[in-house]
C-alpha atoms as a PDB file:
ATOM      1  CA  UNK A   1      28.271 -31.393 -47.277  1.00  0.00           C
ATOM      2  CA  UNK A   2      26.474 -30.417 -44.339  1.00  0.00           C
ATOM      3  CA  UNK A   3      25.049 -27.180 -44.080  1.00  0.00           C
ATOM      4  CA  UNK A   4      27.148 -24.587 -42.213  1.00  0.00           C
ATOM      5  CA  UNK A   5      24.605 -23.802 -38.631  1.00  0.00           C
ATOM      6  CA  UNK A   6      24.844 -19.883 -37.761  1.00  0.00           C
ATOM      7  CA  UNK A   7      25.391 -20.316 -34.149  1.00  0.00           C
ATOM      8  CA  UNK A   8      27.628 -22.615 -32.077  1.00  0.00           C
ATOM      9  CA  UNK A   9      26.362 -26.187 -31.149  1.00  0.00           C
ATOM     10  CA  UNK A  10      27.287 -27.775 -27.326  1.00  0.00           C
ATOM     11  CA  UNK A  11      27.764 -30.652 -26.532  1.00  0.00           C
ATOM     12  CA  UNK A  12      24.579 -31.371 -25.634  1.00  0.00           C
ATOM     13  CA  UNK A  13      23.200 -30.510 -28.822  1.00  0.00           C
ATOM     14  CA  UNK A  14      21.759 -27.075 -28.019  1.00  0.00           C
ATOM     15  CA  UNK A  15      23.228 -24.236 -30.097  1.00  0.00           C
ATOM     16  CA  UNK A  16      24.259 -21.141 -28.440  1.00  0.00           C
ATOM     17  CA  UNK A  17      25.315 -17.419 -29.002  1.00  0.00           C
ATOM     18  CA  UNK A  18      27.063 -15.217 -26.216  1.00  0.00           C
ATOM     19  CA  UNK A  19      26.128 -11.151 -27.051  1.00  0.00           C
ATOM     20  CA  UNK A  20      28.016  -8.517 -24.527  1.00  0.00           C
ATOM     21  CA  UNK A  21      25.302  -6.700 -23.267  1.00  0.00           C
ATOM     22  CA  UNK A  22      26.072  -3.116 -21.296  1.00  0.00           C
ATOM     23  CA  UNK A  23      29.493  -4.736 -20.073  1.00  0.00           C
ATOM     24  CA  UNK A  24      27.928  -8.340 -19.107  1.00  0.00           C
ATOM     25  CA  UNK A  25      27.811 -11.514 -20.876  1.00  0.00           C
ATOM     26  CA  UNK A  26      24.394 -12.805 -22.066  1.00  0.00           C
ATOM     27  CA  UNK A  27      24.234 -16.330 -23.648  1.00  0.00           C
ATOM     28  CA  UNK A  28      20.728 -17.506 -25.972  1.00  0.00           C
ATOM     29  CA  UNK A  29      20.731 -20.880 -26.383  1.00  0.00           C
ATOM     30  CA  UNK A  30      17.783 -23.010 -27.932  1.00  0.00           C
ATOM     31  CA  UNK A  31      17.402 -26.623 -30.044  1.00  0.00           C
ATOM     32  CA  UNK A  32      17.323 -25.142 -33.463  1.00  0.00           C
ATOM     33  CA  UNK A  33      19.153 -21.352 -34.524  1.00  0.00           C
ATOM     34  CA  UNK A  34      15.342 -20.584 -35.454  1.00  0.00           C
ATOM     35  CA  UNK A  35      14.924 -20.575 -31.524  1.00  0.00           C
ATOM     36  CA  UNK A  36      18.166 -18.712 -30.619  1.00  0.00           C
ATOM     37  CA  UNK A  37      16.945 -15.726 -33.166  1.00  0.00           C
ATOM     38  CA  UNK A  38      13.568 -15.576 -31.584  1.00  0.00           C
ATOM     39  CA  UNK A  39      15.010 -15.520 -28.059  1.00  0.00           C
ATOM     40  CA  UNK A  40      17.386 -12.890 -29.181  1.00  0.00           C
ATOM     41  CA  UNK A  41      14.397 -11.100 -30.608  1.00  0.00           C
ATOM     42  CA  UNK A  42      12.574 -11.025 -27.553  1.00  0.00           C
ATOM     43  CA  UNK A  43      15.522  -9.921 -25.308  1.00  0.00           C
ATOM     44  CA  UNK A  44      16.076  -7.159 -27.768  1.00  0.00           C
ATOM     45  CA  UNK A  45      12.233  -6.501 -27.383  1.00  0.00           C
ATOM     46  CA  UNK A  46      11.648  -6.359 -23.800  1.00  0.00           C
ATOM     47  CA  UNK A  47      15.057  -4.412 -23.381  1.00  0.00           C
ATOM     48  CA  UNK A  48      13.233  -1.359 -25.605  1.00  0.00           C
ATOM     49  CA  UNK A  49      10.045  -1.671 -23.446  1.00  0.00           C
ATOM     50  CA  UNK A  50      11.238  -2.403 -20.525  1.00  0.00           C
ATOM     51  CA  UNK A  51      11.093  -5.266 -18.197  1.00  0.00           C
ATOM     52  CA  UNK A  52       7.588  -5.905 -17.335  1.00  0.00           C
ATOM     53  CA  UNK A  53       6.737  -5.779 -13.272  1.00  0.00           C
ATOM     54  CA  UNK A  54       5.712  -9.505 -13.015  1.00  0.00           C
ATOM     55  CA  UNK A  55       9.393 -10.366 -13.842  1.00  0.00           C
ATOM     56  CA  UNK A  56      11.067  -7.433 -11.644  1.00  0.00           C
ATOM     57  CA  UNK A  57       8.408  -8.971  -8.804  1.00  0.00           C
ATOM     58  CA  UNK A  58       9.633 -12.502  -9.278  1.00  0.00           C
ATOM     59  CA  UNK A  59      13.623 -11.376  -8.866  1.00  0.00           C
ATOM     60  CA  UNK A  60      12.468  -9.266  -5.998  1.00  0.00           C
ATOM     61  CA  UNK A  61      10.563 -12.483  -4.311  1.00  0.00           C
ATOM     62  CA  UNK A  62      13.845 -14.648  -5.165  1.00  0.00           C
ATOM     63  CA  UNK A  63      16.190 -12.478  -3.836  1.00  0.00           C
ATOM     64  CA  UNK A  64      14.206 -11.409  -0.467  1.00  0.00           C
ATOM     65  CA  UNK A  65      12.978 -14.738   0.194  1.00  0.00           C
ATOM     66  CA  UNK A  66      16.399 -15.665   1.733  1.00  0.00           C
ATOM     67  CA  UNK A  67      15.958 -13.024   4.260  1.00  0.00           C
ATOM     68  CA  UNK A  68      12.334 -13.290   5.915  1.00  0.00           C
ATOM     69  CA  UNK A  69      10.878 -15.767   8.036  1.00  0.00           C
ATOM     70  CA  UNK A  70       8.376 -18.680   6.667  1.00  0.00           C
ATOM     71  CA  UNK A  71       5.085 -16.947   8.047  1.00  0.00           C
ATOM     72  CA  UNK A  72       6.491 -13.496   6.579  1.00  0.00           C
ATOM     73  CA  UNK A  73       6.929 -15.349   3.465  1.00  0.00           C
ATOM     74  CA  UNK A  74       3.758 -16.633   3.116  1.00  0.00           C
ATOM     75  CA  UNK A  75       2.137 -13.496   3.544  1.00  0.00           C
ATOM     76  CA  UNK A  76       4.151 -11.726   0.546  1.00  0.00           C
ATOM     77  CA  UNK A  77       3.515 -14.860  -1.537  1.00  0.00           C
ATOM     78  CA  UNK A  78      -0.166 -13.600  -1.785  1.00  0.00           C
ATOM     79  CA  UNK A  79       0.446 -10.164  -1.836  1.00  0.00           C
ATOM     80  CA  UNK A  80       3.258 -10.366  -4.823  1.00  0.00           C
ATOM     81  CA  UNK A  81       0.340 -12.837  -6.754  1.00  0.00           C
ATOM     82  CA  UNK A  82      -2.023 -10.266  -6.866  1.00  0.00           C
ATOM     83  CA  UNK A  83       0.525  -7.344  -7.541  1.00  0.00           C
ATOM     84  CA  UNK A  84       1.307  -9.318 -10.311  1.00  0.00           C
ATOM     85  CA  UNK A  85      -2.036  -9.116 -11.639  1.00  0.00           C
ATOM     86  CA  UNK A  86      -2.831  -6.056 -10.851  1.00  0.00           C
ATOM     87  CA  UNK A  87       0.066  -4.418 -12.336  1.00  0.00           C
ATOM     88  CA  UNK A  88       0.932  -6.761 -15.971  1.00  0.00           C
ATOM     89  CA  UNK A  89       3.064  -4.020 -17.658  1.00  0.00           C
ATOM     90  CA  UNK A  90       6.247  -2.453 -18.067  1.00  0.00           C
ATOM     91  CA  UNK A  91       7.542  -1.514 -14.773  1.00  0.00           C
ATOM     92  CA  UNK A  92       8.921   1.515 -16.364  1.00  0.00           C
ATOM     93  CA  UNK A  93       5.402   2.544 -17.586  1.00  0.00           C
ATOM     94  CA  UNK A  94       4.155   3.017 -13.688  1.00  0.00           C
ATOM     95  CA  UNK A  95       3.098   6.405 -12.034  1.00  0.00           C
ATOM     96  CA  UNK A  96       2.757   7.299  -8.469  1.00  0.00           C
ATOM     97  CA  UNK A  97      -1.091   7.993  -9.209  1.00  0.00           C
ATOM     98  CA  UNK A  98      -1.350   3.925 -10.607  1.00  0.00           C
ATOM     99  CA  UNK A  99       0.033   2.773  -7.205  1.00  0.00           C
ATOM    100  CA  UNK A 100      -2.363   5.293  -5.127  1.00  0.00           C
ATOM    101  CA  UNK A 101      -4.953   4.306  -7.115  1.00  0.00           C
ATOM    102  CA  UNK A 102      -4.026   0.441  -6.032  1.00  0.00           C
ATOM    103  CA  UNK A 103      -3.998   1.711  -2.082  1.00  0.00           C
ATOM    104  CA  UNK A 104      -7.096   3.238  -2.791  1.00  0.00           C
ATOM    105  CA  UNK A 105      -9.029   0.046  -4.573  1.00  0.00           C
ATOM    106  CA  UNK A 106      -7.807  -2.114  -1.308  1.00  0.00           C
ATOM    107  CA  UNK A 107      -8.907   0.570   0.992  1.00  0.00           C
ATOM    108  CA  UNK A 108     -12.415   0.584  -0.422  1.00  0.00           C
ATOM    109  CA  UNK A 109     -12.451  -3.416  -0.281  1.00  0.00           C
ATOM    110  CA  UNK A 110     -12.501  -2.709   3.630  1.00  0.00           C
ATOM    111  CA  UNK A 111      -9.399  -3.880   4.357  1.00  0.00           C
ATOM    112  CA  UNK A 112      -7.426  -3.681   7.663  1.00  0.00           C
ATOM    113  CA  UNK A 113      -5.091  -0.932   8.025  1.00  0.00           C
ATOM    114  CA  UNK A 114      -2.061  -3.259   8.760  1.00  0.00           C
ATOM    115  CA  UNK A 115      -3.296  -5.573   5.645  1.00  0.00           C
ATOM    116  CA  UNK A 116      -3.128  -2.296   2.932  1.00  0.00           C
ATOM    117  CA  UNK A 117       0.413  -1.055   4.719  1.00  0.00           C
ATOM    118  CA  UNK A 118       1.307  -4.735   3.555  1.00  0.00           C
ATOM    119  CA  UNK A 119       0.488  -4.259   0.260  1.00  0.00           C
ATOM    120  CA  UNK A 120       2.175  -0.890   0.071  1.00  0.00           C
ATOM    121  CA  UNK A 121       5.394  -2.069   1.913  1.00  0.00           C
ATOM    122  CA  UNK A 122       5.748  -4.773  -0.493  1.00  0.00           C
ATOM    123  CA  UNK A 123       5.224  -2.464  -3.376  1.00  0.00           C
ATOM    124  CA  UNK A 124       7.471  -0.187  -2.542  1.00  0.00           C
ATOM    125  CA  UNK A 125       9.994  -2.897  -2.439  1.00  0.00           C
ATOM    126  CA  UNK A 126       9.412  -4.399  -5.462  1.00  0.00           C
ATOM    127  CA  UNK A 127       9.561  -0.612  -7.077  1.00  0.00           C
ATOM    128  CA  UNK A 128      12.837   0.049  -4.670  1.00  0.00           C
ATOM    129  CA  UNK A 129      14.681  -3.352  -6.352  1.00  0.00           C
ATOM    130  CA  UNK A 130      13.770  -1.977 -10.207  1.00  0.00           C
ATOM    131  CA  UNK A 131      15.430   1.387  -9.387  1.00  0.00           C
ATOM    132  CA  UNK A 132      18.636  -0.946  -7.879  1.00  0.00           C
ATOM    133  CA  UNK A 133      18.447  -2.906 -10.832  1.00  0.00           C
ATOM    134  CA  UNK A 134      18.268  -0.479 -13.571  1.00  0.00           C
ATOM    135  CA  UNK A 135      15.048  -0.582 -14.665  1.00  0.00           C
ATOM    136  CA  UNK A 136      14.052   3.002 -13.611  1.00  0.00           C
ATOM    137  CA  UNK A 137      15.455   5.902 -12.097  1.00  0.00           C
ATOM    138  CA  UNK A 138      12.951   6.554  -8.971  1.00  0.00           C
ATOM    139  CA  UNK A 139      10.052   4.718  -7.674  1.00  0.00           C
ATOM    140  CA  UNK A 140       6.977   5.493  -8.273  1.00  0.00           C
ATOM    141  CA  UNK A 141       5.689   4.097  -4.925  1.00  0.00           C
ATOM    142  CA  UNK A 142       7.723   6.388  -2.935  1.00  0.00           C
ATOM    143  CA  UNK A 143       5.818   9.159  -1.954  1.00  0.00           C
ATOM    144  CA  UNK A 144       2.063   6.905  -1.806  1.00  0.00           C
ATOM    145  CA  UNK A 145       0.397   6.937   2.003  1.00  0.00           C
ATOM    146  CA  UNK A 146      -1.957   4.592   2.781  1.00  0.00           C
ATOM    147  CA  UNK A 147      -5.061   6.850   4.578  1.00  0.00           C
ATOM    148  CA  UNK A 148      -5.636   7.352   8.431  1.00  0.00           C
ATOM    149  CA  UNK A 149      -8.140   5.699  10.043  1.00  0.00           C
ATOM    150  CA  UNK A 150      -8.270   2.617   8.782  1.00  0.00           C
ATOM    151  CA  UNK A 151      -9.781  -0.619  10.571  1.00  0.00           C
ATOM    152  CA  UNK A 152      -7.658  -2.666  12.480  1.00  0.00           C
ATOM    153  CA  UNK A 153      -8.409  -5.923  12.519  1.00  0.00           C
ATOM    154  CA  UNK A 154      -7.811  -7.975  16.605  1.00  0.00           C
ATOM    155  CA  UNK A 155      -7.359 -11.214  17.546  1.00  0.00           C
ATOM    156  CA  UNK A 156      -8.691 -12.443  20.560  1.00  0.00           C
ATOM    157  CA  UNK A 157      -8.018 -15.067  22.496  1.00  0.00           C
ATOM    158  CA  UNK A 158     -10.226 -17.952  23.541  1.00  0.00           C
ATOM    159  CA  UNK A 159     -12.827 -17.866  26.221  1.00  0.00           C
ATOM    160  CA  UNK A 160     -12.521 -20.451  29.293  1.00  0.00           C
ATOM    161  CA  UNK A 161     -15.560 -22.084  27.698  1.00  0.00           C
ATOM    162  CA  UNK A 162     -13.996 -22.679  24.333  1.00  0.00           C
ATOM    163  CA  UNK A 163     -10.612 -24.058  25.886  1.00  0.00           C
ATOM    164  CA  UNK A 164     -13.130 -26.549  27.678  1.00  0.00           C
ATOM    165  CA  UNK A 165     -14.533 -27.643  24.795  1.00  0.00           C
ATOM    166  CA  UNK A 166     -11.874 -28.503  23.301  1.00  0.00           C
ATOM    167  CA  UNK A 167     -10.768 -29.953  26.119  1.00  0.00           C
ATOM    168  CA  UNK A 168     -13.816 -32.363  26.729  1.00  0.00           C
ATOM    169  CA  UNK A 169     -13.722 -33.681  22.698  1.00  0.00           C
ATOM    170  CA  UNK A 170     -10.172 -34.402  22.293  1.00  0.00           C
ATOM    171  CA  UNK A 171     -10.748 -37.954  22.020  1.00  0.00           C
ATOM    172  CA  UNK A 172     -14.068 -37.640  20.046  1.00  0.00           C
ATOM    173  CA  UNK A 173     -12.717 -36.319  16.925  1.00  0.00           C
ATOM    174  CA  UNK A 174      -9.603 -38.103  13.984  1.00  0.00           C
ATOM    175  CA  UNK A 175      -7.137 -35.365  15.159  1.00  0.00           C
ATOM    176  CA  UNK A 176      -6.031 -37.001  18.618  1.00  0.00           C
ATOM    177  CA  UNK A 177      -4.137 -34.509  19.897  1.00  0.00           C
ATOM    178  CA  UNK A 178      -3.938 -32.195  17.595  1.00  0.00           C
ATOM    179  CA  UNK A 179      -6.329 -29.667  18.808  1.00  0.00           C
ATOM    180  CA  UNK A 180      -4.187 -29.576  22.182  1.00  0.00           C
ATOM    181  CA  UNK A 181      -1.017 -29.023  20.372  1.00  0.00           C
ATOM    182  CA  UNK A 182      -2.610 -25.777  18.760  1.00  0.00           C
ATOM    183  CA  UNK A 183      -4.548 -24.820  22.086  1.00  0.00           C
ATOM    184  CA  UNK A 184      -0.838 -24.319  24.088  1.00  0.00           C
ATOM    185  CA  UNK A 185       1.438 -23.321  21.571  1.00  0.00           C
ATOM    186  CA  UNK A 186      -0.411 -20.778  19.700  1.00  0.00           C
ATOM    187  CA  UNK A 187       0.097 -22.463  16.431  1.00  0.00           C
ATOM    188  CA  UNK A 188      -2.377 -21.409  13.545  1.00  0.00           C
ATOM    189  CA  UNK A 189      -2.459 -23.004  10.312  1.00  0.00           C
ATOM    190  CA  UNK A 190      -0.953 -20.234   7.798  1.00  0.00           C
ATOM    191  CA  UNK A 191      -1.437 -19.966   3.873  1.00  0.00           C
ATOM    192  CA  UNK A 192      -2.382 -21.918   1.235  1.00  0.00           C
ATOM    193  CA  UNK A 193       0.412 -24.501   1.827  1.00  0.00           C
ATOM    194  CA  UNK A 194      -1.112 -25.808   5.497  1.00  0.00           C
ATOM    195  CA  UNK A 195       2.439 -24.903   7.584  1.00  0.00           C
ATOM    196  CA  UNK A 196       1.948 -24.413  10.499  1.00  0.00           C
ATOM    197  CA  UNK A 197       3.030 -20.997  11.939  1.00  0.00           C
ATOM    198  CA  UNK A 198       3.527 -18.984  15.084  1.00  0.00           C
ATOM    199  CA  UNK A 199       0.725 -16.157  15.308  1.00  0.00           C
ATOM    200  CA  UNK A 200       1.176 -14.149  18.391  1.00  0.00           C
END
């Protein structure tokens, strides 16, 4: 006689357990019931500790992602990767000094004021969708200012001379013309990816 399994088996062979967690329904499913008690561990786990802030991040970056443009979303792409790493613990475990002391790192790496308001915007986003979703009850990146005086960082457009060159080689180099596409639409390449993206 077989052995009687503790937890439902599908269809497609994976066995499963629905819990009712706070009101919703939360199904565990994994190839062996060993799997299904570990992942039920884990839940239970993270639920006394807290969600960590990579995870909150990555549900924030999900759910926004369907509202900003490509070039705005290749900018938070970087900024979210090294939030991520930056900040590796419970999101719940987070004071406002931990963020200011974040600000304060990037300030000190010289970077542009627009580039650290960047950072902080998209932190206090991140910290804005945990308090929607539970996970605290006020963000700790509310109050954090970024400090005056900053650098600001210019672009500038080319000189006659450099529109000439580029002119005059057109033909001289693999990327036909490429280079004239860039020159009169004010393309840039953008991010790690190689789209190519309006910079005004």
């Amino acid at each position: 006689m077989a052995k009687k399994q503790r937890y439902y088996q599908r269809k497609d062979g994976l066995f499963e357990t629905i819990k009712t967690i706070n009101g919703k329904r939360v199904a565990f499913r994994g190839r062996t019931c060993r799997e299904v008690d570990q992942k039920l561990l884990a839940y239970q786990e993270e639920r006394e500790r807290g969600r960590l802030f990579p995870a909150v991040a990555d549900e924030w970056e999900r759910d926004h992602e369907k509202t900003i443009s490509e070039a705005t979303r290749v900018v938070y792409r970087g900024v979210v990767k090294r939030l991520k790493e930056y900040f590796d613990g419970p999101v719940s475990s987070y004071r406002p000094l931990d963020v200011q002391r974040y600000i304060n790192a990037l300030e000190r790496r010289g970077l542009a004021g627009n580039s650290v308001q960047t950072h902080l915007g998209v932190i206090r986003m991140i910290f804005s969708h945990a308090v929607m979703a539970g996970d605290i009850d006020v963000s700790p990146a509310a109050e954090v200012r970024k400090s005056r005086g900053l650098p600001r960082k210019t672009r500038t457009a080319l000189t006659v001379e450099q529109e000439e060159i580029i002119k005059s080689c057109w033909d001289t180099v693999p990327f036909g013309l490429f280079p004239y596409f860039l020159l009169y639409t004010g393309m840039r390449r953008g991010g790690s990816s190689g789209s190519l993206l309006f910079r005004r």
